[in-house]
C-alpha atoms as a PDB file:
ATOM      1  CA  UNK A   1       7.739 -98.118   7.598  1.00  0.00           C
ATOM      2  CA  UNK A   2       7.381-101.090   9.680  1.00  0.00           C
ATOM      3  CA  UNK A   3       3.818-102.208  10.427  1.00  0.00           C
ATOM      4  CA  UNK A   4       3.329-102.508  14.185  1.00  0.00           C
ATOM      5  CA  UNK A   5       1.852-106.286  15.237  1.00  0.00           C
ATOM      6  CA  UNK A   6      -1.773-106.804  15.660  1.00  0.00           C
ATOM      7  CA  UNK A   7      -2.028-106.916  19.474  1.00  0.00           C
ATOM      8  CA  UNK A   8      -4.061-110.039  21.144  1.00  0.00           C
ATOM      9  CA  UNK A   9      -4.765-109.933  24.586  1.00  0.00           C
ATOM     10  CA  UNK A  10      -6.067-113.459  25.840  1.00  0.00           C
ATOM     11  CA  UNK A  11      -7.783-113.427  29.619  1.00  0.00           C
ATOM     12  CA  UNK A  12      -6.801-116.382  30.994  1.00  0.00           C
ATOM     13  CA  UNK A  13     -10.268-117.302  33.338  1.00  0.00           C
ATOM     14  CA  UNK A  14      -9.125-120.892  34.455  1.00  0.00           C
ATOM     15  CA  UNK A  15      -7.109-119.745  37.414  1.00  0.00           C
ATOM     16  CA  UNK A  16      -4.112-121.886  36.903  1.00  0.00           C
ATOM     17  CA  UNK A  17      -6.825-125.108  36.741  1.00  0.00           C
ATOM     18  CA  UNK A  18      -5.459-127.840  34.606  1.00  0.00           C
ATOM     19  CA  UNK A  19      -6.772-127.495  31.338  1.00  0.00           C
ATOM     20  CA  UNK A  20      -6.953-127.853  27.454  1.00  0.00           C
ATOM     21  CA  UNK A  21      -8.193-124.417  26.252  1.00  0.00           C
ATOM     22  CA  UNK A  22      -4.871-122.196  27.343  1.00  0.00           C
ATOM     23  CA  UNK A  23      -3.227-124.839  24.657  1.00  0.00           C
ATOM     24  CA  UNK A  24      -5.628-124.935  22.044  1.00  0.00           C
ATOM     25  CA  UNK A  25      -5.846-120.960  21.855  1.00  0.00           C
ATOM     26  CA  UNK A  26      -2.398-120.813  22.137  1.00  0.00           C
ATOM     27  CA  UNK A  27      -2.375-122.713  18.782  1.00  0.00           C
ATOM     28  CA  UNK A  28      -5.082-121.569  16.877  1.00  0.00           C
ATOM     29  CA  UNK A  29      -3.099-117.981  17.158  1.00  0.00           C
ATOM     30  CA  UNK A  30      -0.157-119.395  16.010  1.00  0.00           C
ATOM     31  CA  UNK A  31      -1.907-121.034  13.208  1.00  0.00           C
ATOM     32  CA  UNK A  32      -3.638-118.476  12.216  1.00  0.00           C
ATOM     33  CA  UNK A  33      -0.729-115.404  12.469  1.00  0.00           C
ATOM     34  CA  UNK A  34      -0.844-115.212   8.359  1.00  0.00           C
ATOM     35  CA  UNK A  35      -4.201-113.067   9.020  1.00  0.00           C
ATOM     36  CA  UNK A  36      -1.733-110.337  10.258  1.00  0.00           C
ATOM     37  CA  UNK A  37       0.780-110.654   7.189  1.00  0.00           C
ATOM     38  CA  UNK A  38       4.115-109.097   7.761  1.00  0.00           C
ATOM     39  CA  UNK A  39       2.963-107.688  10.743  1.00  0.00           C
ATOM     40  CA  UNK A  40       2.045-110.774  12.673  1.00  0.00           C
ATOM     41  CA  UNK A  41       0.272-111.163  15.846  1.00  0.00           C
ATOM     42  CA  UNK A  42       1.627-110.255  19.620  1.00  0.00           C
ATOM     43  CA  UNK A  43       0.261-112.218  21.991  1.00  0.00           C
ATOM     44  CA  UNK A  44      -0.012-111.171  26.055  1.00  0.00           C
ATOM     45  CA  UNK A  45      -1.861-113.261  28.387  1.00  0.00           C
ATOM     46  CA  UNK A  46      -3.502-112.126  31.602  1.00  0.00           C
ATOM     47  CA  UNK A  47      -3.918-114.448  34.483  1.00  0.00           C
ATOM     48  CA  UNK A  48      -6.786-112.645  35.793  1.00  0.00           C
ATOM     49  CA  UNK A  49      -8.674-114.670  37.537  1.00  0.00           C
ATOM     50  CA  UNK A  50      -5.225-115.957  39.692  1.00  0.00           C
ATOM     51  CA  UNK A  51      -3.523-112.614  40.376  1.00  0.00           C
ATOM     52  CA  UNK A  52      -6.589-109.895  39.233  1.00  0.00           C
ATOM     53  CA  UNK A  53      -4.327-108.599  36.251  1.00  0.00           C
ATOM     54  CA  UNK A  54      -6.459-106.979  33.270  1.00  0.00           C
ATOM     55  CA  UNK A  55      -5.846-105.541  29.755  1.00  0.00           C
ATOM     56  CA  UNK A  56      -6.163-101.958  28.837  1.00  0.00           C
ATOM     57  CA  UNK A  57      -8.029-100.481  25.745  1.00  0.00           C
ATOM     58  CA  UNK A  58      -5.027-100.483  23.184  1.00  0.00           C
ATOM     59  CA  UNK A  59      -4.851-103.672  22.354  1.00  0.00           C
ATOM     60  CA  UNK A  60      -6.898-104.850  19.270  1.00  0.00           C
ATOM     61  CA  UNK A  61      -8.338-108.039  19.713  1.00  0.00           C
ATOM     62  CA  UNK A  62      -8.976-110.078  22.865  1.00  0.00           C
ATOM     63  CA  UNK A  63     -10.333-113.711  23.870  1.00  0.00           C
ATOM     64  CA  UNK A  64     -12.165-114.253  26.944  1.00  0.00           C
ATOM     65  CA  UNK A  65     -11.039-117.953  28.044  1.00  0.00           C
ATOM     66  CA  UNK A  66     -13.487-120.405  29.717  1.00  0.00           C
ATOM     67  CA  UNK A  67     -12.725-121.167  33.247  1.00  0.00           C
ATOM     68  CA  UNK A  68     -13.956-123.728  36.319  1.00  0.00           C
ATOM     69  CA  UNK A  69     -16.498-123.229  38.783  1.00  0.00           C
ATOM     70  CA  UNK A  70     -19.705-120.893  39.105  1.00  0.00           C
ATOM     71  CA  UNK A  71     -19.969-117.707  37.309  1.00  0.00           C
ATOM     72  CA  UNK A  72     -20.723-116.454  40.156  1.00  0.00           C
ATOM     73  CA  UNK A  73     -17.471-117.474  42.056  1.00  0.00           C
ATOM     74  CA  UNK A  74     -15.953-114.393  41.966  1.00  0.00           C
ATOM     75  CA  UNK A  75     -18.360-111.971  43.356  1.00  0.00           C
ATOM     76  CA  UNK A  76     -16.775-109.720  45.745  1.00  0.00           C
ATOM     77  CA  UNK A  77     -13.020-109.955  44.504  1.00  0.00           C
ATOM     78  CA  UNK A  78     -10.890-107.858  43.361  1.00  0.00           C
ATOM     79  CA  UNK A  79     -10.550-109.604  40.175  1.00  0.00           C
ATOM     80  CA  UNK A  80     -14.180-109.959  39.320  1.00  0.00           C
ATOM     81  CA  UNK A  81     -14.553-106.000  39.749  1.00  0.00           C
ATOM     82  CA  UNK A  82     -12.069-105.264  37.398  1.00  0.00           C
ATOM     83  CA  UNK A  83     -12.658-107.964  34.882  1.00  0.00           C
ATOM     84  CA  UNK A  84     -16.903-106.101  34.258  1.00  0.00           C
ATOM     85  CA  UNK A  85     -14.504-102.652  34.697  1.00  0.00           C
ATOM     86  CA  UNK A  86     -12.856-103.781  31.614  1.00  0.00           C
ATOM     87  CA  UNK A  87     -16.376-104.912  29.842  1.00  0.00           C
ATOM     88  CA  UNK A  88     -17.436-101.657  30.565  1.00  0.00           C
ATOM     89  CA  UNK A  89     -14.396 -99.360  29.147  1.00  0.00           C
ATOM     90  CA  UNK A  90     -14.404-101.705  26.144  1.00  0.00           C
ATOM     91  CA  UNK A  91     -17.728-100.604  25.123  1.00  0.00           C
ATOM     92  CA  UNK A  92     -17.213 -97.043  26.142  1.00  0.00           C
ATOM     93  CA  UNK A  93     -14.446 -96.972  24.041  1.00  0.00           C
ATOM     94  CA  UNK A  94     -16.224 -98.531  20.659  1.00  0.00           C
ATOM     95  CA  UNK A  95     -18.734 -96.071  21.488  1.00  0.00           C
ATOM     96  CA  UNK A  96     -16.659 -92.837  20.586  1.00  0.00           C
ATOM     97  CA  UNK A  97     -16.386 -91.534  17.668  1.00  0.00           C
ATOM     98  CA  UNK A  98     -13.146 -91.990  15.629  1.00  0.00           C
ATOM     99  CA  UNK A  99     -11.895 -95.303  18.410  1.00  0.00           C
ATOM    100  CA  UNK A 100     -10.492 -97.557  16.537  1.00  0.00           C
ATOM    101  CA  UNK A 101     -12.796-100.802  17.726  1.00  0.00           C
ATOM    102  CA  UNK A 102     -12.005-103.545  19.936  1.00  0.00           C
ATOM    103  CA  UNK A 103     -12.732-107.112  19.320  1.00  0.00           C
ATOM    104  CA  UNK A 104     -13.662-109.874  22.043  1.00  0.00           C
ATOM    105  CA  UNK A 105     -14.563-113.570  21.571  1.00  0.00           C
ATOM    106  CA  UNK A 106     -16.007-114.386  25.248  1.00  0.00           C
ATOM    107  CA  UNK A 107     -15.954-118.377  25.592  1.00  0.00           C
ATOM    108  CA  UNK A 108     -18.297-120.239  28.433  1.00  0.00           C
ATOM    109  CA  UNK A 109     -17.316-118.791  31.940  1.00  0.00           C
ATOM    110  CA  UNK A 110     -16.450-115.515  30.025  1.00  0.00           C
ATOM    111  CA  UNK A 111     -19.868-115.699  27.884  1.00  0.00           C
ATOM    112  CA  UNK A 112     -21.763-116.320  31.443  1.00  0.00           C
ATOM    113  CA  UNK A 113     -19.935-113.381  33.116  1.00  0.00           C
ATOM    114  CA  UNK A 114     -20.685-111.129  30.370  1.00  0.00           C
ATOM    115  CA  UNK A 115     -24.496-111.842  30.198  1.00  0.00           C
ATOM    116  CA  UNK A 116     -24.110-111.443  33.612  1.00  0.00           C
ATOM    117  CA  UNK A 117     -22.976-108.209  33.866  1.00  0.00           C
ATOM    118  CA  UNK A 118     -24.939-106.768  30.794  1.00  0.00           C
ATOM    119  CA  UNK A 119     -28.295-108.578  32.047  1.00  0.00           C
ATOM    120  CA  UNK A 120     -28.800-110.397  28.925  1.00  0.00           C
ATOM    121  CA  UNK A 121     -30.594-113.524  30.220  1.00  0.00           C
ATOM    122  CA  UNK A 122     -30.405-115.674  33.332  1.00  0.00           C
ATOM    123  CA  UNK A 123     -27.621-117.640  34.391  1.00  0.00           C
ATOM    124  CA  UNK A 124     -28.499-120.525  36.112  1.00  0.00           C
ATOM    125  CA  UNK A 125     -27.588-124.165  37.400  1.00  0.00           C
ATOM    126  CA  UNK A 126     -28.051-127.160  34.849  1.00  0.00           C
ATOM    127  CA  UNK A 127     -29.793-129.830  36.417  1.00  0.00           C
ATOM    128  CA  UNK A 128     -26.827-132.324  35.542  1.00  0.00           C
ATOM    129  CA  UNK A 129     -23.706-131.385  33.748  1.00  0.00           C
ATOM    130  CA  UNK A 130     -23.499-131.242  29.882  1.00  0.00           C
ATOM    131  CA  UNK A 131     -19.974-133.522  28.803  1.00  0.00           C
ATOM    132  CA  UNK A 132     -19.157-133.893  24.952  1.00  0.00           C
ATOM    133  CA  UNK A 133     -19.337-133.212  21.988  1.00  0.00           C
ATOM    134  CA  UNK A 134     -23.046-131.989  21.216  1.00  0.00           C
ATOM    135  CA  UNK A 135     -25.447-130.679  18.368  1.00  0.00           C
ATOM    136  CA  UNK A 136     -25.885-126.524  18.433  1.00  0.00           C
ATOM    137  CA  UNK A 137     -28.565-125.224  16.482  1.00  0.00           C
ATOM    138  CA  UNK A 138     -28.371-121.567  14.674  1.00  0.00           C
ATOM    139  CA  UNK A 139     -31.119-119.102  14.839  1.00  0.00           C
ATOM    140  CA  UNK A 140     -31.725-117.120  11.816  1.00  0.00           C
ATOM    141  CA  UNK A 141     -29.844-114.382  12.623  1.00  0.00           C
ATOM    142  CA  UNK A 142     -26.917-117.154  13.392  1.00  0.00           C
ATOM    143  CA  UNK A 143     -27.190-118.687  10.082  1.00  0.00           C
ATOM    144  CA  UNK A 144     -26.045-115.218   8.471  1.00  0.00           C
ATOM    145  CA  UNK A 145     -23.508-113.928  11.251  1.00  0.00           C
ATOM    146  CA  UNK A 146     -20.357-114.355   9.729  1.00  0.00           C
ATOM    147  CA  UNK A 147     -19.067-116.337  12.764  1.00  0.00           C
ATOM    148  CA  UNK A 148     -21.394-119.256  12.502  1.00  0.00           C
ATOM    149  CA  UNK A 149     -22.523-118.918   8.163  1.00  0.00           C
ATOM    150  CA  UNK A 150     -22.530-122.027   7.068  1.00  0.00           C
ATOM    151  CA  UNK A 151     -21.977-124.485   9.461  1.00  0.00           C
ATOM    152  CA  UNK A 152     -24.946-126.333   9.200  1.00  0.00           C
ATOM    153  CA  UNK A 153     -27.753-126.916  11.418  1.00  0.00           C
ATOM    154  CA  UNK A 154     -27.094-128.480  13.467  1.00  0.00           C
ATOM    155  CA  UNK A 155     -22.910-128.003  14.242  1.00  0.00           C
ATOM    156  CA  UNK A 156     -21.150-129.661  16.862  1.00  0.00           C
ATOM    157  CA  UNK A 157     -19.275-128.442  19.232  1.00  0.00           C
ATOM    158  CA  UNK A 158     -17.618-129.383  22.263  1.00  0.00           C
ATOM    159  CA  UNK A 159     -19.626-128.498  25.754  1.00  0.00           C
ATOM    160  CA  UNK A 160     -18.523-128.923  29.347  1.00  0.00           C
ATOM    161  CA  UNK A 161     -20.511-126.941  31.674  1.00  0.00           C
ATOM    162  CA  UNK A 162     -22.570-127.025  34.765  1.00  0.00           C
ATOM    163  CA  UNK A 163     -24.008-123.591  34.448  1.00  0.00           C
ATOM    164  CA  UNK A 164     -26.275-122.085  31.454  1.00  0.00           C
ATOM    165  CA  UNK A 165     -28.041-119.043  30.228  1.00  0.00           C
ATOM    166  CA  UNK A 166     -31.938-119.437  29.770  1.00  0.00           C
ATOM    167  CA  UNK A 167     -34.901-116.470  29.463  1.00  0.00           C
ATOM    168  CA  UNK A 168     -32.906-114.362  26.802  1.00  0.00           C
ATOM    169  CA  UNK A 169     -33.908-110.583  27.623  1.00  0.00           C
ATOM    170  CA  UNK A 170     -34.076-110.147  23.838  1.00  0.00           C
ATOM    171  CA  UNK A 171     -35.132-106.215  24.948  1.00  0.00           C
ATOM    172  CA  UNK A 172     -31.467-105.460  26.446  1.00  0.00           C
ATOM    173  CA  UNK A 173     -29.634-107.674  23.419  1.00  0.00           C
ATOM    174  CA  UNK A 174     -31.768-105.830  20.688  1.00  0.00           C
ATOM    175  CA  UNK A 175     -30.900-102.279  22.466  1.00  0.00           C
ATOM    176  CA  UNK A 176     -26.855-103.214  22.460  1.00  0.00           C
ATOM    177  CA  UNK A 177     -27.705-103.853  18.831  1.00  0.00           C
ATOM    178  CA  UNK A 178     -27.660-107.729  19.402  1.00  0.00           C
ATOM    179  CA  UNK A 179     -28.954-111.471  18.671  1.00  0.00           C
ATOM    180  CA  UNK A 180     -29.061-114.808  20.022  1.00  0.00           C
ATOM    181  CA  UNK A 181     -27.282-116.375  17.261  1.00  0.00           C
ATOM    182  CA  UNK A 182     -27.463-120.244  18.459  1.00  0.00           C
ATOM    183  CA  UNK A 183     -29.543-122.367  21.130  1.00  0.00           C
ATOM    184  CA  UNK A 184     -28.443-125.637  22.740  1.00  0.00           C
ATOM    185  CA  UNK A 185     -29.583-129.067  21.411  1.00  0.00           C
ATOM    186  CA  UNK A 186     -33.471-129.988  20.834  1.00  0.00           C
ATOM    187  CA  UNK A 187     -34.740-132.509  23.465  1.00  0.00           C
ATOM    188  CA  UNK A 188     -38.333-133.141  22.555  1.00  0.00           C
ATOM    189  CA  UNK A 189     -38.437-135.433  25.714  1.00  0.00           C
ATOM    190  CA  UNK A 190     -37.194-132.919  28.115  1.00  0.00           C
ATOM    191  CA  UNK A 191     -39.505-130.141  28.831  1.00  0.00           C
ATOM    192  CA  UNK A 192     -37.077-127.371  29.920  1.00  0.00           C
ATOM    193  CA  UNK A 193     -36.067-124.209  27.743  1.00  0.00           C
ATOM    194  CA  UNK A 194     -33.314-124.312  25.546  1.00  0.00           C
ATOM    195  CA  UNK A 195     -29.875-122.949  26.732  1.00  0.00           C
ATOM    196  CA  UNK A 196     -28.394-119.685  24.869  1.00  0.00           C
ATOM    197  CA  UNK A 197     -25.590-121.184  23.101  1.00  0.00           C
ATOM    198  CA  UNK A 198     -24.164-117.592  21.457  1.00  0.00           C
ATOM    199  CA  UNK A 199     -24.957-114.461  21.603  1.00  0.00           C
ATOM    200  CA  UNK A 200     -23.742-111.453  19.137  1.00  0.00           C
ATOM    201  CA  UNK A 201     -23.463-108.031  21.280  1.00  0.00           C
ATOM    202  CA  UNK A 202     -22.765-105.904  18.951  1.00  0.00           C
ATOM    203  CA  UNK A 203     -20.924-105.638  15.546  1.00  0.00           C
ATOM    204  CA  UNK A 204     -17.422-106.659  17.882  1.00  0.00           C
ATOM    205  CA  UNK A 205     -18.528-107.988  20.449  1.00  0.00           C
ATOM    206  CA  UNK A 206     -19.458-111.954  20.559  1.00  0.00           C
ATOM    207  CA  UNK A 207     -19.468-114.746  23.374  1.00  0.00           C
ATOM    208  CA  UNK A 208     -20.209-118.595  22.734  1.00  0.00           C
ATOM    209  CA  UNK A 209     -21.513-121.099  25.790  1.00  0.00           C
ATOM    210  CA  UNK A 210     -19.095-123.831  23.602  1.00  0.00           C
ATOM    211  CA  UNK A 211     -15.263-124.145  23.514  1.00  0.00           C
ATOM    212  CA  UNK A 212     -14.982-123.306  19.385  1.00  0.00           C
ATOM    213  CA  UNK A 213     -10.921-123.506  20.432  1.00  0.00           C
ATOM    214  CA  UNK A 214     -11.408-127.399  21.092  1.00  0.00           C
ATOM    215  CA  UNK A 215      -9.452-129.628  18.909  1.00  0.00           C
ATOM    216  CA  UNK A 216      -9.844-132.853  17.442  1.00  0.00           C
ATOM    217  CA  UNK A 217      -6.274-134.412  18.041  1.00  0.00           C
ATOM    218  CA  UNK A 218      -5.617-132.528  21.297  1.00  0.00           C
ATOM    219  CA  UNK A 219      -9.066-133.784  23.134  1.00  0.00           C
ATOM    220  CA  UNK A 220      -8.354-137.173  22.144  1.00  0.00           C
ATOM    221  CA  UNK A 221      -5.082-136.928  23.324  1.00  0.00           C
ATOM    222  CA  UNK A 222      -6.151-135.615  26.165  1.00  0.00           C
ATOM    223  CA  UNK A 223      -9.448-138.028  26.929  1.00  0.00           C
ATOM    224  CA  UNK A 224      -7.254-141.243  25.896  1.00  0.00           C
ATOM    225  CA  UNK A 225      -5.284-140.513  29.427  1.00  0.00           C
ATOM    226  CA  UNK A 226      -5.784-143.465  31.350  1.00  0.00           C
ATOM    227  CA  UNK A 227      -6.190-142.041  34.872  1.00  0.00           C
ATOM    228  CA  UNK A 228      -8.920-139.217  33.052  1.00  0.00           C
ATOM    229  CA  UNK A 229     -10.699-142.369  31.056  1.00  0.00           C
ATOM    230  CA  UNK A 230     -11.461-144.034  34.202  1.00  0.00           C
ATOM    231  CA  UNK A 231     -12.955-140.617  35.847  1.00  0.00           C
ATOM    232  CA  UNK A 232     -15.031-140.338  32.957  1.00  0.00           C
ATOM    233  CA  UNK A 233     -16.407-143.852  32.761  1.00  0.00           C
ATOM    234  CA  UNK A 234     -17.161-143.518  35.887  1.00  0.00           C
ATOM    235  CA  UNK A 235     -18.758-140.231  36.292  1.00  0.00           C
ATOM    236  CA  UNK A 236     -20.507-140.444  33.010  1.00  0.00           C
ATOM    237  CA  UNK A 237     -20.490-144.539  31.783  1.00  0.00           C
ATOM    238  CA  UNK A 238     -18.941-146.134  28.731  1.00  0.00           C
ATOM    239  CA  UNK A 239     -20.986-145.344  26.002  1.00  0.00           C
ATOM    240  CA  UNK A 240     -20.746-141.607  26.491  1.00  0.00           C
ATOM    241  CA  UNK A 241     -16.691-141.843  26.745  1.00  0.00           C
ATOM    242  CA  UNK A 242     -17.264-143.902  23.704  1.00  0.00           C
ATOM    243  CA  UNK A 243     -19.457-141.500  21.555  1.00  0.00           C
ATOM    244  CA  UNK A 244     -17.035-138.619  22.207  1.00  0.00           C
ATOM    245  CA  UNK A 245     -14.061-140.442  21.199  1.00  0.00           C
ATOM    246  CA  UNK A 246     -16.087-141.223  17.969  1.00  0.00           C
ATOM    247  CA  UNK A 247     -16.836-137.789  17.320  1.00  0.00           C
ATOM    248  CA  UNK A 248     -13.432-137.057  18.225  1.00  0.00           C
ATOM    249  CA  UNK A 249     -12.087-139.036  15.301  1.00  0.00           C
ATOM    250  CA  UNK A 250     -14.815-137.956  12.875  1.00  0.00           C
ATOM    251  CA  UNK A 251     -14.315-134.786  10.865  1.00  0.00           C
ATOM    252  CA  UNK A 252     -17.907-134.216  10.141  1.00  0.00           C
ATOM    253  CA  UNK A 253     -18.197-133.086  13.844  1.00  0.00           C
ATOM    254  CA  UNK A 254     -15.656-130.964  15.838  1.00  0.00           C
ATOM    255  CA  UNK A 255     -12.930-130.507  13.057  1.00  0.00           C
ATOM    256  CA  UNK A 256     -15.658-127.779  11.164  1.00  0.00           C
ATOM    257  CA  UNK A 257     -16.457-125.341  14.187  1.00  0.00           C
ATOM    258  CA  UNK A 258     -13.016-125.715  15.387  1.00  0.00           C
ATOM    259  CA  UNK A 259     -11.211-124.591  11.974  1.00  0.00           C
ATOM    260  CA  UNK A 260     -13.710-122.033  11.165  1.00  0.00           C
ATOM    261  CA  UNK A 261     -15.243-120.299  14.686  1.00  0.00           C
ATOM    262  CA  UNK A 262     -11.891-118.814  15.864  1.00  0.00           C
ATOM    263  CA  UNK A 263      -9.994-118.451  12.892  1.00  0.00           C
ATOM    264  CA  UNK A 264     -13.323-116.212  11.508  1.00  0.00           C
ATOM    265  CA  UNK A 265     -13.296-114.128  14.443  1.00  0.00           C
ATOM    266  CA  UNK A 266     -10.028-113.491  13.988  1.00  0.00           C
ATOM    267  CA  UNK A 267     -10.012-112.305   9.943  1.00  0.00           C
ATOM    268  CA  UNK A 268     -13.252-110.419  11.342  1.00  0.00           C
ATOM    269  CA  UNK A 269     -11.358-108.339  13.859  1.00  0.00           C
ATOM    270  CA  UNK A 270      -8.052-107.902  12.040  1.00  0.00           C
ATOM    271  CA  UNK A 271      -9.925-106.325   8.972  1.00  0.00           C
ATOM    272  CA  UNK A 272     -11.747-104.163  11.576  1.00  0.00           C
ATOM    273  CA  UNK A 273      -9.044-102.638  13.620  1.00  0.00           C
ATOM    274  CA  UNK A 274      -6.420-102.890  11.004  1.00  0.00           C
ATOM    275  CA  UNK A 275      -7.727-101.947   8.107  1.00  0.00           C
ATOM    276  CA  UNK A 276      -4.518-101.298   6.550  1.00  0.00           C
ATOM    277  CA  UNK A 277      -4.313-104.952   6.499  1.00  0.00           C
ATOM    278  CA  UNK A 278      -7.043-105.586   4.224  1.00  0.00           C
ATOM    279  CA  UNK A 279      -4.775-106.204   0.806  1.00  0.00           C
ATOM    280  CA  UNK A 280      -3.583-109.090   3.064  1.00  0.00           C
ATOM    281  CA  UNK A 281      -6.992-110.655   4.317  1.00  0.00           C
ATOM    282  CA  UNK A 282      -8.426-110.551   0.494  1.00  0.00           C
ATOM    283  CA  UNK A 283      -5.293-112.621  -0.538  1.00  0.00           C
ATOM    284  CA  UNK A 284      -6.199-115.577   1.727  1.00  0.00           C
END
């Protein structure tokens, strides 16, 4: 008997904005498709922030894609109301008995919509915008959640954002069964909290503030444009568009989180929902 594919649904939050992360998801599934053995991967993607489309319950795994703008951007829309519908029948449905459960990696805008709509901290304006590739440092619990074990403290990873999540409600996490598993880089000379850089919701569920799909080659494709060097020089000066590209090209930075964030979620939720799939996982 044929084994039916393991079902990925990726929600596609950028709204048809030009961007890198549709691409770099789209590969890291493709690279990592041996995780579902003969069976494979099947791959839909919902545009949901452009036409309000959303995933059902049956489908095993799903990624929660960054996305432009506020968090808050789509308050009142159709699509916003049934993107937290779908948060909500997710959990519903890991919480009964004999469900089969249902993975979700929630990446910046997603991670800031889902503490959102679960009240798990404050999500707030940065005073200026974080651009590169920065230091993330694990909590304890972090430093033994299989997503983030052994990375180091710090990791890098890359972080483009305007918005954050500060004041942790560590009350609602712990009651969802939860951690903070990393915060932002230390800046002794700044005297403002810490941004949440990951949170773990429950044994399936898990968001991250940083793009774990960005990849070394791709970026520096992409940030070696000429017409997007010049923005950034400009916006953000030399020496910054300098340090990333360094970073870029050395793999004790973004090359570790990128080849092990994703692709762990991934082994993670595969041996959970498809557990006759196991023999394959333990042969990797």
């Amino acid at each position: 008997m044929a084994l039916t594919p393991v079902r990925i649904a990726v929600i596609d939050l950028y709204n048809r904005f030009p961007n890198e992360g549709m691409r770099a998801i789209r590969e890291l599934l493709e690279s990592n498709e041996y995780l579902g053995g003969e069976a494979g991967f099947e791959v839909e993607i919902f545009e949901t922030r452009f036409d309000a489309s959303i995933p059902d319950t049956s489908f095993d795994i799903y990624i929660s894609t960054g996305g432009p703008g506020s968090p808050f951007d789509g308050e009142g829309t159709d699509w916003e109301r049934h993107y937290f519908e779908w948060l909500d029948a997710i959990r519903a449905h890991n919480a009964t008995p004999g469900n089969t459960p249902r993975s979700v990696l929630f990446i910046c805008h997603s991670f800031q919509m889902m503490v959102r709509h679960f009240g798990l901290g404050s999500v707030i304006p940065r005073g200026s915008r974080s651009f590169g590739i920065f230091p993330v440092h694990p909590t304890e619990p972090g430093m033994r959640d299989p997503l983030l074990e052994g990375l180091g403290d710090p990791f890098y990873a890359a972080d483009f954002r305007d918005w954050q999540v500060v004041q942790p409600k560590m009350e609602a996490i712990e009651e969802l069964g939860g951690s903070v598993l990393a915060l932002e880089k230390k800046r002794d000379y700044v005297p403002l909290e810490r941004a949440v850089m990951a949170i773990r919701v429950s044994p399936h569920l898990v968001g991250v503030q940083f793009h774990p799909e960005a990849d070394p080659p791709g970026m520096g494709r992409h940030f070696r444009k000429p017409k997007l060097e010049d923005k950034i020089v400009m916006e953000h000066g030399k020496e910054k568009y300098d340090r990333i590209l360094k970073r870029l090209d050395d793999p004790a930075f973004l090359k570790r989180t990128h080849d092990a964030v994703i692709p762990r979620f991934l082994r993670d939720a595969v041996a959970k929902s498809r557990p006759e799939l196991a023999p394959v996982l333990d042969r990797e």
